[in-house]
C-alpha atoms as a PDB file:
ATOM      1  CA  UNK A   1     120.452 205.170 152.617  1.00  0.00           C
ATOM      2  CA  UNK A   2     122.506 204.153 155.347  1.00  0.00           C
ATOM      3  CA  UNK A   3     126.954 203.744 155.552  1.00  0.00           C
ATOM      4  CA  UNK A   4     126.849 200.817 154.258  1.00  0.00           C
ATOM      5  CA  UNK A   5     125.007 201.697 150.572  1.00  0.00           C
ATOM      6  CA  UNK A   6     126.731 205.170 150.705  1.00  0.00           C
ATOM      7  CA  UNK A   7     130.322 203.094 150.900  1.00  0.00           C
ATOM      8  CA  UNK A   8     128.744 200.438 148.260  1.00  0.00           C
ATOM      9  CA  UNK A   9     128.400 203.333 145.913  1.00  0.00           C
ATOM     10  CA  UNK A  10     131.433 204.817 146.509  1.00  0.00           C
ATOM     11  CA  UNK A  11     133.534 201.275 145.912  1.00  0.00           C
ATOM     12  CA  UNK A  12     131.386 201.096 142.724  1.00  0.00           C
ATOM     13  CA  UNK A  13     132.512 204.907 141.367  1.00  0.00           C
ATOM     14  CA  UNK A  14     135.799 203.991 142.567  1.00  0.00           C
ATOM     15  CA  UNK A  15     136.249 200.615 140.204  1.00  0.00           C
ATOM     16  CA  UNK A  16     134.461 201.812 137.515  1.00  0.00           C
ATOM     17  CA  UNK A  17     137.270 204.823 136.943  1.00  0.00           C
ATOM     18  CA  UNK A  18     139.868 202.050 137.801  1.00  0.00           C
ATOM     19  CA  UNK A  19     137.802 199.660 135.478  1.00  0.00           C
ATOM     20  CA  UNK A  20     137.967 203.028 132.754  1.00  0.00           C
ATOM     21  CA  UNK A  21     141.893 203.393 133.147  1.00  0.00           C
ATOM     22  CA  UNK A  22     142.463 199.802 132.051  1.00  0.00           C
ATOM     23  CA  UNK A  23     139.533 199.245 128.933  1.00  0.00           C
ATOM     24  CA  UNK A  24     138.676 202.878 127.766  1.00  0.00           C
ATOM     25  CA  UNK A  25     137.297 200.934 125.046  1.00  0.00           C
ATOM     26  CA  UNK A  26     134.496 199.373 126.923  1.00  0.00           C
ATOM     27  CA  UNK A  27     132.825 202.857 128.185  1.00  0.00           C
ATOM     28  CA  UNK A  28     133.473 204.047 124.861  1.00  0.00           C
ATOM     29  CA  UNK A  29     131.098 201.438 123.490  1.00  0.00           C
ATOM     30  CA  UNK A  30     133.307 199.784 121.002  1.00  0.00           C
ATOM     31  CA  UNK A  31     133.602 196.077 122.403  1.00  0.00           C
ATOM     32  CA  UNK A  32     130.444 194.609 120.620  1.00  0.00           C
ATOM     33  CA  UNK A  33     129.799 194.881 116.956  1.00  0.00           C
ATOM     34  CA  UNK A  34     126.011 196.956 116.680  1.00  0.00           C
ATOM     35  CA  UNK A  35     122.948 194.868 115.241  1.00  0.00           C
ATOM     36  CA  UNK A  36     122.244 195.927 112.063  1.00  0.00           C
ATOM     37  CA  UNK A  37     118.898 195.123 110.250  1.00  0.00           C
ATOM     38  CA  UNK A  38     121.997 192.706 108.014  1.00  0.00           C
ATOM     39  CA  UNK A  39     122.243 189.855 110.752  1.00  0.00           C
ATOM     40  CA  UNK A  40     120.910 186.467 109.968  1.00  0.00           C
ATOM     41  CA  UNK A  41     118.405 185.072 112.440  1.00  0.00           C
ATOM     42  CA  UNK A  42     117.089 181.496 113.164  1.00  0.00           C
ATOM     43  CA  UNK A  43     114.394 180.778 110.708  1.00  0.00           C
ATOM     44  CA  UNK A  44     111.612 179.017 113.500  1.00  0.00           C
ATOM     45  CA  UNK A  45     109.876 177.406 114.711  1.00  0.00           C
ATOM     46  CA  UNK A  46     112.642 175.628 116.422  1.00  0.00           C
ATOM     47  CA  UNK A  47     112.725 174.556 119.928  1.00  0.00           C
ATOM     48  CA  UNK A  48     115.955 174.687 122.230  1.00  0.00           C
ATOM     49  CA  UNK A  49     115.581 171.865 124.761  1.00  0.00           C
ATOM     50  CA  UNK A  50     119.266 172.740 126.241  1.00  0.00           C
ATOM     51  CA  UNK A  51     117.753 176.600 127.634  1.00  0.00           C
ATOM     52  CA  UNK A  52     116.021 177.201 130.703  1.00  0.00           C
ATOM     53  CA  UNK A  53     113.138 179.590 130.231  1.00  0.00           C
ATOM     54  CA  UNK A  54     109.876 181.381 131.421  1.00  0.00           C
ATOM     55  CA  UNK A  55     107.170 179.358 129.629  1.00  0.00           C
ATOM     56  CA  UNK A  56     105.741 182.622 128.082  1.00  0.00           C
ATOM     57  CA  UNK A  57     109.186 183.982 127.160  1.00  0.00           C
ATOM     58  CA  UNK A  58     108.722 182.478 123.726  1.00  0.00           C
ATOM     59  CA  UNK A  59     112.566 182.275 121.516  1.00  0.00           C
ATOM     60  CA  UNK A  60     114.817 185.131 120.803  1.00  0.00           C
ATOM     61  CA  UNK A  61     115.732 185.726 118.070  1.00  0.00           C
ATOM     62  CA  UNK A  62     119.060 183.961 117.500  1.00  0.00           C
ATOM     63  CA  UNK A  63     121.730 185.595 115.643  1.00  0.00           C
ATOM     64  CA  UNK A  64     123.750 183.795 112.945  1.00  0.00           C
ATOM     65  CA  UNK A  65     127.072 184.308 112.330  1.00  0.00           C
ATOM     66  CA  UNK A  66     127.440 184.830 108.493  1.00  0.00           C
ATOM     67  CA  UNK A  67     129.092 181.617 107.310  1.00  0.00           C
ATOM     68  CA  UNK A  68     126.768 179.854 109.301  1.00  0.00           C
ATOM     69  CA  UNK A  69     129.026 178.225 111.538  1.00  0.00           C
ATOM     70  CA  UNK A  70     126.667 178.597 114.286  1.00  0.00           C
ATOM     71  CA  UNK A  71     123.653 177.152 112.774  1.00  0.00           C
ATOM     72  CA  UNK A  72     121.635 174.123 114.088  1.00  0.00           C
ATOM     73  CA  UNK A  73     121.610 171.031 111.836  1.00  0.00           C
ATOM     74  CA  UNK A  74     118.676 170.667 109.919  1.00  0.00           C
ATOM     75  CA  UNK A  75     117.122 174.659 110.554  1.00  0.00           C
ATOM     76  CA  UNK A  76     117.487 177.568 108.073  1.00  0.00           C
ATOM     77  CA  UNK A  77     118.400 181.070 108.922  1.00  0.00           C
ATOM     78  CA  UNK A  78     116.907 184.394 107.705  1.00  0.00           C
ATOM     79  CA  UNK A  79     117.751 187.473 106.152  1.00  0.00           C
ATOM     80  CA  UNK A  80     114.712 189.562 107.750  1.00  0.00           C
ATOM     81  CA  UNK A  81     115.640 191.872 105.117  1.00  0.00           C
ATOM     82  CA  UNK A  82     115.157 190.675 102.174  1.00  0.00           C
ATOM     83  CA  UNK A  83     113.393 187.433 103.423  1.00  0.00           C
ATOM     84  CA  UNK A  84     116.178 185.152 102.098  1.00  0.00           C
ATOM     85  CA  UNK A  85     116.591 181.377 103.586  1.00  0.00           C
ATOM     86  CA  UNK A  86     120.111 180.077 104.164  1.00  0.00           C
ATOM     87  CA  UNK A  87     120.909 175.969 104.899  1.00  0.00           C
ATOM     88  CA  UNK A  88     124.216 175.032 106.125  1.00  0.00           C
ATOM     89  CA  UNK A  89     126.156 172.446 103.636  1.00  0.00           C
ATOM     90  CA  UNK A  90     126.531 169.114 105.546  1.00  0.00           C
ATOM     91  CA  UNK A  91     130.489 168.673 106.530  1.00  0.00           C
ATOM     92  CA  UNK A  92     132.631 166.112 104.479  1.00  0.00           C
ATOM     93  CA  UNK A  93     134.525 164.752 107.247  1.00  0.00           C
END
C-alpha cells in the first residue's frame, strides 16, 4: 500500500470520528427501524418496469408500510407470518 491509500485511510478514520461527534446515533445503530418477521411484503408475482436490474436478480422482497400507503394499485401485500393478504381501499377523491 503506497502514500496515497495509507493517507486515504487515514482521511477515512479521521471523518468517521468527526462523522461520530455529530450522529452518535448512526454508529450506535439506531437510525433504521430492524425487520421483524411483522413487515408486510409485496404479494407477487408483480413486475416493476420502472427498476433497472440483473435479469437473474429476480424481485426483492418489497416492504409495505402498514397502512399500505406504499402499495401498488391493483397488488396485495403479505403477512409472511401468518399468510394474511391485504388490498388497499381505492381513494374517494
Amino acid at each position: 500500500m503506497g502514500v496515497t491509500g495509507l493517507l486515504a485511510l487515514g482521511l477515512g478514520v479521521v471523518l468517521m470520528f468527526l462523522w461520530w461527534g455529530v450522529d452518535e446515533e448512526f454508529f450506535m445503530g439506531r437510525t433504521l427501524s430492524m425487520r421483524t418477521s411483522r413487515d408486510l411484503v409485496l404479494a407477487g408475482p408483480y413486475v416493476d418496469a420502472t427498476a433497472a436490474r440483473m435479469p437473474d436478480s429476480g424481485l426483492p422482497e418489497i416492504v409495505i408500510a402498514e397502512d399500505l400507503s406504499n402499495l401498488p394499485e391493483g397488488v396485495q401485500a403479505l403477512d409472511p407470518v401468518t399468510g394474511e393478504r391485504f388490498t388497499r381501499e381505492p381513494d374517494d377523491d
